[in-house]
C-alpha atoms as a PDB file:
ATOM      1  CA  UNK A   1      80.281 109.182  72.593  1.00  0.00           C
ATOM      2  CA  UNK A   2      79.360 106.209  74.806  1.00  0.00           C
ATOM      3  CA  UNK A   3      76.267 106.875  76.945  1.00  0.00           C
ATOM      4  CA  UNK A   4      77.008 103.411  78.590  1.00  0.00           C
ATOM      5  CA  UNK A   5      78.398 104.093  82.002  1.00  0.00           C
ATOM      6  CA  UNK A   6      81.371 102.012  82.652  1.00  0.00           C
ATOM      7  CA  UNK A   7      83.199 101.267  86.073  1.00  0.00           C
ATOM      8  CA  UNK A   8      86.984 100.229  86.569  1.00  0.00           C
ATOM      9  CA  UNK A   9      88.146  98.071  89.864  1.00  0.00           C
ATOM     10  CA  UNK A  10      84.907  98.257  91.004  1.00  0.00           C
ATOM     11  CA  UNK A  11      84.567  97.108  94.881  1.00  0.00           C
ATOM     12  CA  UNK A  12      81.904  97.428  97.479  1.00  0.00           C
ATOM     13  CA  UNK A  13      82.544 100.746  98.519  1.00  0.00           C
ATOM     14  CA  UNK A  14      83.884 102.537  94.835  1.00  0.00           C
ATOM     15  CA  UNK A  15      84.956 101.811  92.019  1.00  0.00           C
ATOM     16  CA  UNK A  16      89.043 103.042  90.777  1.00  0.00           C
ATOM     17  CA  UNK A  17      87.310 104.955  88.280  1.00  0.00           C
ATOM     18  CA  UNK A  18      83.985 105.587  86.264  1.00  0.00           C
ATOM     19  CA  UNK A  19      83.376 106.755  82.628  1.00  0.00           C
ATOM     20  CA  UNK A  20      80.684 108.166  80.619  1.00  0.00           C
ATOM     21  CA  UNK A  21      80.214 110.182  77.417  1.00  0.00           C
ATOM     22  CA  UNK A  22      83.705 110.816  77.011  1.00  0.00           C
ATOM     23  CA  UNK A  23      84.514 111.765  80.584  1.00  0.00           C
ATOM     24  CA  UNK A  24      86.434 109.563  82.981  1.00  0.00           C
ATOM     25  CA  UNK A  25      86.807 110.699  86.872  1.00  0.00           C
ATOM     26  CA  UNK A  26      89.129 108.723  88.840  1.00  0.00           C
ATOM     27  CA  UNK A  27      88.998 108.032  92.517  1.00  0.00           C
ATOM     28  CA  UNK A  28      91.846 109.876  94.813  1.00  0.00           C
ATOM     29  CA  UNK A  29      94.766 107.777  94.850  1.00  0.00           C
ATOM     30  CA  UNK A  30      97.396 107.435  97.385  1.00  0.00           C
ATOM     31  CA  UNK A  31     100.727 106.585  97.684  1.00  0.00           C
ATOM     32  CA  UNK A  32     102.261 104.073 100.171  1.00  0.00           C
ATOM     33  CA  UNK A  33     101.672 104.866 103.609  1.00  0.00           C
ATOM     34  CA  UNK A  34     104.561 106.205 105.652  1.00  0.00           C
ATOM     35  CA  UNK A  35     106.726 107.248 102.235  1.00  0.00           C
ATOM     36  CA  UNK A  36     108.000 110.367 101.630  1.00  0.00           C
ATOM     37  CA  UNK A  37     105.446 113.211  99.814  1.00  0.00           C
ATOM     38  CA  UNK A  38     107.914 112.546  96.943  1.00  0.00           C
ATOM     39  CA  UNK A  39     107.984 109.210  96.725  1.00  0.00           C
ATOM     40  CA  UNK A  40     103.598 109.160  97.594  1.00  0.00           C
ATOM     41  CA  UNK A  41     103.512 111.304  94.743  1.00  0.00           C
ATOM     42  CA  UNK A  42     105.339 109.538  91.882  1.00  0.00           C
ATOM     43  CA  UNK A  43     103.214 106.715  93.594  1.00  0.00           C
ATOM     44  CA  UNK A  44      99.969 108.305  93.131  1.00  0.00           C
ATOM     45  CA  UNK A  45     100.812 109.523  89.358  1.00  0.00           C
ATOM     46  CA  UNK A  46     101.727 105.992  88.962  1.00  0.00           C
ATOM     47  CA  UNK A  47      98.132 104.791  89.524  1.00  0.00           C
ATOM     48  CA  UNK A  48      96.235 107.446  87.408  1.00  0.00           C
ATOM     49  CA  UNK A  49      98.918 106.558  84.655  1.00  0.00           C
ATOM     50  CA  UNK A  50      97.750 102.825  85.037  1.00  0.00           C
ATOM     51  CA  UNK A  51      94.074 103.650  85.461  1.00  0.00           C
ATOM     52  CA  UNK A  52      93.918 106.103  82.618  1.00  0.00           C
ATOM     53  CA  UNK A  53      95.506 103.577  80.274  1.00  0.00           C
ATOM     54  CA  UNK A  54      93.048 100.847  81.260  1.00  0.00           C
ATOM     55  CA  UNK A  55      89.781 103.303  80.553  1.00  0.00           C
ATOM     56  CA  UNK A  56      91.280 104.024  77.208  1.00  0.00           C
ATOM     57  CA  UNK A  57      93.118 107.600  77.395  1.00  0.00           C
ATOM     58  CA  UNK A  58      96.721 109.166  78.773  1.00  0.00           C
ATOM     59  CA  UNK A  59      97.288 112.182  81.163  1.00  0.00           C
ATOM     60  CA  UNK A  60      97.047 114.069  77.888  1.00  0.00           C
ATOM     61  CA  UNK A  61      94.072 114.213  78.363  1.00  0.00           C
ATOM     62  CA  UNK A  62      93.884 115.213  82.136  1.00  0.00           C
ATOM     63  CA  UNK A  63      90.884 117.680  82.055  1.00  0.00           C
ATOM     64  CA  UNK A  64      91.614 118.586  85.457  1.00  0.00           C
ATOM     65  CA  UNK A  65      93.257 117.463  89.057  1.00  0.00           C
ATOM     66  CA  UNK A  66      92.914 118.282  92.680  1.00  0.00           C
ATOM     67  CA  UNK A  67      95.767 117.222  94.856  1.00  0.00           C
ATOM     68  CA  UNK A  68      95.111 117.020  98.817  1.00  0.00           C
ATOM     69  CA  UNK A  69      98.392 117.358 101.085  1.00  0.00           C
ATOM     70  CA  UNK A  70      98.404 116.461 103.893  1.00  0.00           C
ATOM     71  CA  UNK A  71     100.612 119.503 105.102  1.00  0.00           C
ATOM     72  CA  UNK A  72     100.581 122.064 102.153  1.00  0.00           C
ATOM     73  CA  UNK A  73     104.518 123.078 103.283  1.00  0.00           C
ATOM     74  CA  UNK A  74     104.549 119.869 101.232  1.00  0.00           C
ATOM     75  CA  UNK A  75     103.447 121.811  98.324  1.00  0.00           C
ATOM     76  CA  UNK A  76     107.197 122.842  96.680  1.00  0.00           C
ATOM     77  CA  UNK A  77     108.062 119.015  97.468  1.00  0.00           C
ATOM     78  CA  UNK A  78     105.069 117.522  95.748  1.00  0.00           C
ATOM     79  CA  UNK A  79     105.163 119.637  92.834  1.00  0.00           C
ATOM     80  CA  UNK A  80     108.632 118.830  91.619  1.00  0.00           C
ATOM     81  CA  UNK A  81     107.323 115.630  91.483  1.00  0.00           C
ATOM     82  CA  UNK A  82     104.391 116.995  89.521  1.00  0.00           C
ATOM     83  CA  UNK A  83     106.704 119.141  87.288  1.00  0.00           C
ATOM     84  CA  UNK A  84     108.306 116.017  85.805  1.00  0.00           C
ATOM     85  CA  UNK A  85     105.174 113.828  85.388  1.00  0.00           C
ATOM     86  CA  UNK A  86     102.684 116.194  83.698  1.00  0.00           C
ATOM     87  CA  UNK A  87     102.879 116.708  80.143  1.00  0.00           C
ATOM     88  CA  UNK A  88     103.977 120.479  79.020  1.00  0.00           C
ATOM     89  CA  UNK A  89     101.417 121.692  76.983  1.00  0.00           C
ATOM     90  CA  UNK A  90      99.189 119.581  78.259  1.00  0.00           C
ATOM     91  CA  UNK A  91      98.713 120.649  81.673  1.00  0.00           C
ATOM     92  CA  UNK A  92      95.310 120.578  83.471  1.00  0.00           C
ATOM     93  CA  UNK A  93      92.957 122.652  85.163  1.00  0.00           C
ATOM     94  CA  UNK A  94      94.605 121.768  89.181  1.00  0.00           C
ATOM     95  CA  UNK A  95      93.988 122.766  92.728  1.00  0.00           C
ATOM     96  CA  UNK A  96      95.977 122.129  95.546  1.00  0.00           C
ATOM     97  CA  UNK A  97      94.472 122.275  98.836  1.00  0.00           C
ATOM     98  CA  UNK A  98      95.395 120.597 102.330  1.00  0.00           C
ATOM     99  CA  UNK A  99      92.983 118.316 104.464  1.00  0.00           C
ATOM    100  CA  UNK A 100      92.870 115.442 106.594  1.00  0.00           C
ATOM    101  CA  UNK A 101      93.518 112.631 104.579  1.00  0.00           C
ATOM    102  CA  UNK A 102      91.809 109.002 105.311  1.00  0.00           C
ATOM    103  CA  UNK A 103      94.474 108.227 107.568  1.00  0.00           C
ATOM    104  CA  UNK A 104      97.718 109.945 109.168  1.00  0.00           C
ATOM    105  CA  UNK A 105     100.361 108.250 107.173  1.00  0.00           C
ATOM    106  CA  UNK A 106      98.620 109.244 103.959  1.00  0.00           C
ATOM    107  CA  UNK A 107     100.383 112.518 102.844  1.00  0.00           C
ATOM    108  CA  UNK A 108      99.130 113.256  99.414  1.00  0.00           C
ATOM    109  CA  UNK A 109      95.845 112.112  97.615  1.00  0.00           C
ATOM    110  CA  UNK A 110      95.723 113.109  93.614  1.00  0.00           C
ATOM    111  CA  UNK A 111      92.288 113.095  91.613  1.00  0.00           C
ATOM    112  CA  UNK A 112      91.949 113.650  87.984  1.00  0.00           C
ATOM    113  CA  UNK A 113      89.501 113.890  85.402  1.00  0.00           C
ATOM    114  CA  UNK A 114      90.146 113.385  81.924  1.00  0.00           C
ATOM    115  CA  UNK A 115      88.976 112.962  78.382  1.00  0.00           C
ATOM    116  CA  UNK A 116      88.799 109.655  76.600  1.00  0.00           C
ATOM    117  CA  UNK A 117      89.943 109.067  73.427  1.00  0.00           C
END
């Protein structure tokens, strides 16, 4: 394991994601504003698929996830979307909650934590 601390898309504010000792926690990620919660969620999983490969791992190895809607009568919409994208036998430790998100045409935020390989 790498005790070297290593940052992805790092900008002034955060970085996409951060790893250390085997661990790598991603930032939320959002889909396009204004989309559907369908479409905001393949949109999201679309990201932590990108940003997972580029730190070295797959949602394989999702450790866990926390999704924020928006408005959690989203929640049957958003997870069919889920359904298809996360691995069976594979699936994480998630939560689901609903909050405010950074701005009113966000509608789902997804943020995972996974192993490296």
């Amino acid at each position: 394991m790498s005790t070297e601390i290593k940052r992805i898309g790092t900008g002034p504010r955060m970085s996409e994601a951060v790893s250390y000792n085997g661990i790598v926690w991603l930032a939320g990620q959002v889909g396009n504003p204004g989309d559907s919660v369908a479409d905001q969620t393949r949109q999201c999983l679309a990201e932590v698929d990108r940003i997972l490969a580029e730190a070295g791992t797959d949602k394989t190895r999702i450790l866990s996830a926390q999704i924020w809607l928006a408005d959690i009568s989203a929640f049957a919409e958003m997870n069919a979307v889920w359904d298809s994208w996360v691995p069976q036998g594979h699936t994480p430790a998630r939560a689901t909650g609903e909050a405010k998100l950074a701005a009113p045409e966000y509608k789902v935020e997804v943020i995972v934590t996974a192993a490296l390989k």
